[in-house]
Protein backbone atom coordinates (compact mmCIF):
# COMPACT_ATOMS: atom_id res chain seq x y z
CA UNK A 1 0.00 0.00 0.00
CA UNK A 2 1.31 3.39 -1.25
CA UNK A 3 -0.94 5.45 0.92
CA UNK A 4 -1.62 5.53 5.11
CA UNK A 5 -4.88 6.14 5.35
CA UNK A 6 -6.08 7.43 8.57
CA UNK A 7 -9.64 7.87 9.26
CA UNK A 8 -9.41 10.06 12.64
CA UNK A 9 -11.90 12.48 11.50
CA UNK A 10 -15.26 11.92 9.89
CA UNK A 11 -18.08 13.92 8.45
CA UNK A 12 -21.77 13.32 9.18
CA UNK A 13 -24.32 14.76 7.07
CA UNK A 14 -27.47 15.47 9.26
CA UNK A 15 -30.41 16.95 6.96
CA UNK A 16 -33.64 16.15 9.05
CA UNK A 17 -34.91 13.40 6.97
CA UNK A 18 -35.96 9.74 8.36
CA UNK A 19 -32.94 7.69 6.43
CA UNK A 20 -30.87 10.87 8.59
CA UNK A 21 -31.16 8.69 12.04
CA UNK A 22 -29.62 5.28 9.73
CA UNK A 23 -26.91 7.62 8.29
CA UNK A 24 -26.35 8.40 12.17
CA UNK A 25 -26.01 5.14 13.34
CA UNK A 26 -23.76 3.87 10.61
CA UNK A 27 -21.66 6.75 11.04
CA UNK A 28 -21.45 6.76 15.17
CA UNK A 29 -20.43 2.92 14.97
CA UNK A 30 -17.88 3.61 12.21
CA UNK A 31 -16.71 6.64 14.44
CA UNK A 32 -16.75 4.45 17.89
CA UNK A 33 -14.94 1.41 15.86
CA UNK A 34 -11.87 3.80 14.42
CA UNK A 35 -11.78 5.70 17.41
CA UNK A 36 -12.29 8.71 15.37
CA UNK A 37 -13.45 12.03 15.73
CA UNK A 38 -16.90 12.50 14.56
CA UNK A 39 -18.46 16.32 12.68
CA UNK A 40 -22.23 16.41 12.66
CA UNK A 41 -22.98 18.77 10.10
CA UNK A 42 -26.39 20.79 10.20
CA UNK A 43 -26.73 21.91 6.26
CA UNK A 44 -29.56 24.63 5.92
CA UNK A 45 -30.37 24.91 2.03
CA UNK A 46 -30.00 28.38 1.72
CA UNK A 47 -31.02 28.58 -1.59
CA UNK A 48 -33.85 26.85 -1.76
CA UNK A 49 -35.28 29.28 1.12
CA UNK A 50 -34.43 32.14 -1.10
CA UNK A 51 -37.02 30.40 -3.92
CA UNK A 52 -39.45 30.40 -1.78
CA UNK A 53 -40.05 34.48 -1.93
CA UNK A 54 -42.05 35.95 0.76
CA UNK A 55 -41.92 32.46 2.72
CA UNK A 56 -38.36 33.05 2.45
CA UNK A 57 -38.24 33.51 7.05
CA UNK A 58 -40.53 30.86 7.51
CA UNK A 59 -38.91 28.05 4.98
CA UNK A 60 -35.50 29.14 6.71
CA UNK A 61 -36.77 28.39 10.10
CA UNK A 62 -38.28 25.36 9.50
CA UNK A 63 -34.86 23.80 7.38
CA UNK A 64 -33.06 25.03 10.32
CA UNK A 65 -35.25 22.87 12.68
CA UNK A 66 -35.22 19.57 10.84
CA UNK A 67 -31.51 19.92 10.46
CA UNK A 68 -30.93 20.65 14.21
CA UNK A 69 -33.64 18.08 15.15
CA UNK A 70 -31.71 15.35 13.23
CA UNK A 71 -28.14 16.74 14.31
CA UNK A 72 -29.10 16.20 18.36
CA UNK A 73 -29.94 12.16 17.46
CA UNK A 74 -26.60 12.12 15.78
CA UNK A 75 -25.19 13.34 18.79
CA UNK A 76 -26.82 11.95 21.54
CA UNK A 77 -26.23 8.57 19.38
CA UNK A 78 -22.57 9.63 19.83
CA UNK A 79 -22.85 10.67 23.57
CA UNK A 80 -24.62 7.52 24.40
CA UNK A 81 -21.46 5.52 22.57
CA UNK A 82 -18.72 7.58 24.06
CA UNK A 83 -17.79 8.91 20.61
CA UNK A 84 -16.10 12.53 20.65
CA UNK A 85 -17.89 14.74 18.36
CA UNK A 86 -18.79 18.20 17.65
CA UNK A 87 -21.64 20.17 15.73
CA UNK A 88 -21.36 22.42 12.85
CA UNK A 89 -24.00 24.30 11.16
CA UNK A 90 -23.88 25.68 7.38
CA UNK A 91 -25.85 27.35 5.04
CA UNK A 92 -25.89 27.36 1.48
CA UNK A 93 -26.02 24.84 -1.61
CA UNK A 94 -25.60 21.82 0.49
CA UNK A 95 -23.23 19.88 -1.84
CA UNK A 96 -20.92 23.34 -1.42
CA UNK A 97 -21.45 23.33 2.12
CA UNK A 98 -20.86 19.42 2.57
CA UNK A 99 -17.51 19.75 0.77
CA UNK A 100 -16.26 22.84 1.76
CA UNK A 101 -17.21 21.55 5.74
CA UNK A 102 -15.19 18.20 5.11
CA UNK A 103 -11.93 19.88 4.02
CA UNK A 104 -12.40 22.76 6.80
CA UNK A 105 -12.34 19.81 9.39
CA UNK A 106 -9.82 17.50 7.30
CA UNK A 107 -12.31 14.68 7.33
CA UNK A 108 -10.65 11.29 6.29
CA UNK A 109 -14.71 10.91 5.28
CA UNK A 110 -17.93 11.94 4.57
CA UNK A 111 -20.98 9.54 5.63
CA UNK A 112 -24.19 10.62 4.03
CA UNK A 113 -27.47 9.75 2.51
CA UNK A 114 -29.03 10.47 -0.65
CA UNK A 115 -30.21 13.74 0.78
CA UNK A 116 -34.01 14.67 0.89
CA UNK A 117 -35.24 16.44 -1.91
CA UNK A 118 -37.58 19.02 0.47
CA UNK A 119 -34.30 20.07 1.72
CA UNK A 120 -31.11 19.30 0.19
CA UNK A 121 -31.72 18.54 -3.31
CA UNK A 122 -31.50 20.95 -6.29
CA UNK A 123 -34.41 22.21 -6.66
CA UNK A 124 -36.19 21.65 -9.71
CA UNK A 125 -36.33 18.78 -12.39
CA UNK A 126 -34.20 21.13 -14.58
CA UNK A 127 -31.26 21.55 -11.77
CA UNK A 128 -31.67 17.63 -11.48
CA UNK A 129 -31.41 16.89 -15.24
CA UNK A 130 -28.39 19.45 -16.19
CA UNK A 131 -26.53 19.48 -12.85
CA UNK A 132 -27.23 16.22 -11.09
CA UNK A 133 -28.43 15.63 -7.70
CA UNK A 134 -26.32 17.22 -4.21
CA UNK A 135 -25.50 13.50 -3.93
CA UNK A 136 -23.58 13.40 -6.81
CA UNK A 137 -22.17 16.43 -6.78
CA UNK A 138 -20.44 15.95 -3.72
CA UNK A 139 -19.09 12.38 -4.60
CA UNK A 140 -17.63 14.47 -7.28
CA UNK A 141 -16.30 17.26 -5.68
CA UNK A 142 -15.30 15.72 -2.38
CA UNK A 143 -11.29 15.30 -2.14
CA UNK A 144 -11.83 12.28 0.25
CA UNK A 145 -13.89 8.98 0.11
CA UNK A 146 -18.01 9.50 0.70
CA UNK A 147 -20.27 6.73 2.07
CA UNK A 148 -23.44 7.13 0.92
CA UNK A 149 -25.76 5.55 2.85
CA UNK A 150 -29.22 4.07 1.41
């Protein structure tokens, strides 16, 4: 093996959906068996709030609720396994914000699920179609190895 790869540090995606509390757990026991250092990051789709128009406050709000919601069973998950961790919170296009947050922290990897469309997604067929999903976007982007977890 060419490489050493050390996973001390690992990024959890926490977007308020129900397959959020399964990306959770998979990422908490891969934490807790590595000993590593687990990130549970709150992503707020800025940009889809700013669609919205005059429900631009409300939309916010409520993202920023799931997100958080989801984040504190990732970490209590953690608490409860004695893995250190620590909560982050970023807004924007979430496949920026996932990327950008795993080389900010120097995660080894980024655990994740498809994302939710409500939230996380592009927003529209057309985004879908030319751009491809946040998903993908940050399994392309991402300068370190994603598991994406169905």
């Amino acid at each position: 093996m060419a490489e050493d790869h050390n996973y001390a540090r690992l990024l959890v995606v926490a977007d308020g959906s129900g397959p959020s509390l399964r990306v959770g757990e998979h990422a908490v026991y891969l934490a807790k068996s590595l000993d590593a250092e687990l990130f549970v990051l709150k992503v707020v789709n800025k940009h889809l709030a700013f669609r919205s128009g005059l429900y631009y406050g409300r939309l916010m709000a409520q993202l920023e609720r799931e997100s958080a919601a989801a984040a504190r069973d990732i970490e209590r998950m953690a608490s409860e396994s004695g893995v250190r961790h620590e909560g982050l919170i970023r807004r924007g296009r979430p496949w920026r914000v996932i990327v950008r947050a795993a080389e900010e922290v120097e995660a080894a990897c980024i655990v994740m699920g498809p994302l939710r469309a409500s939230a996380l997604l592009e927003t529209s067929v057309v985004d879908l179609a030319l751009t491809g999903g946040a998903c993908r976007r940050v399994l392309r982007h991402a300068h370190c190895p994603v598991l994406v977890v169905r």
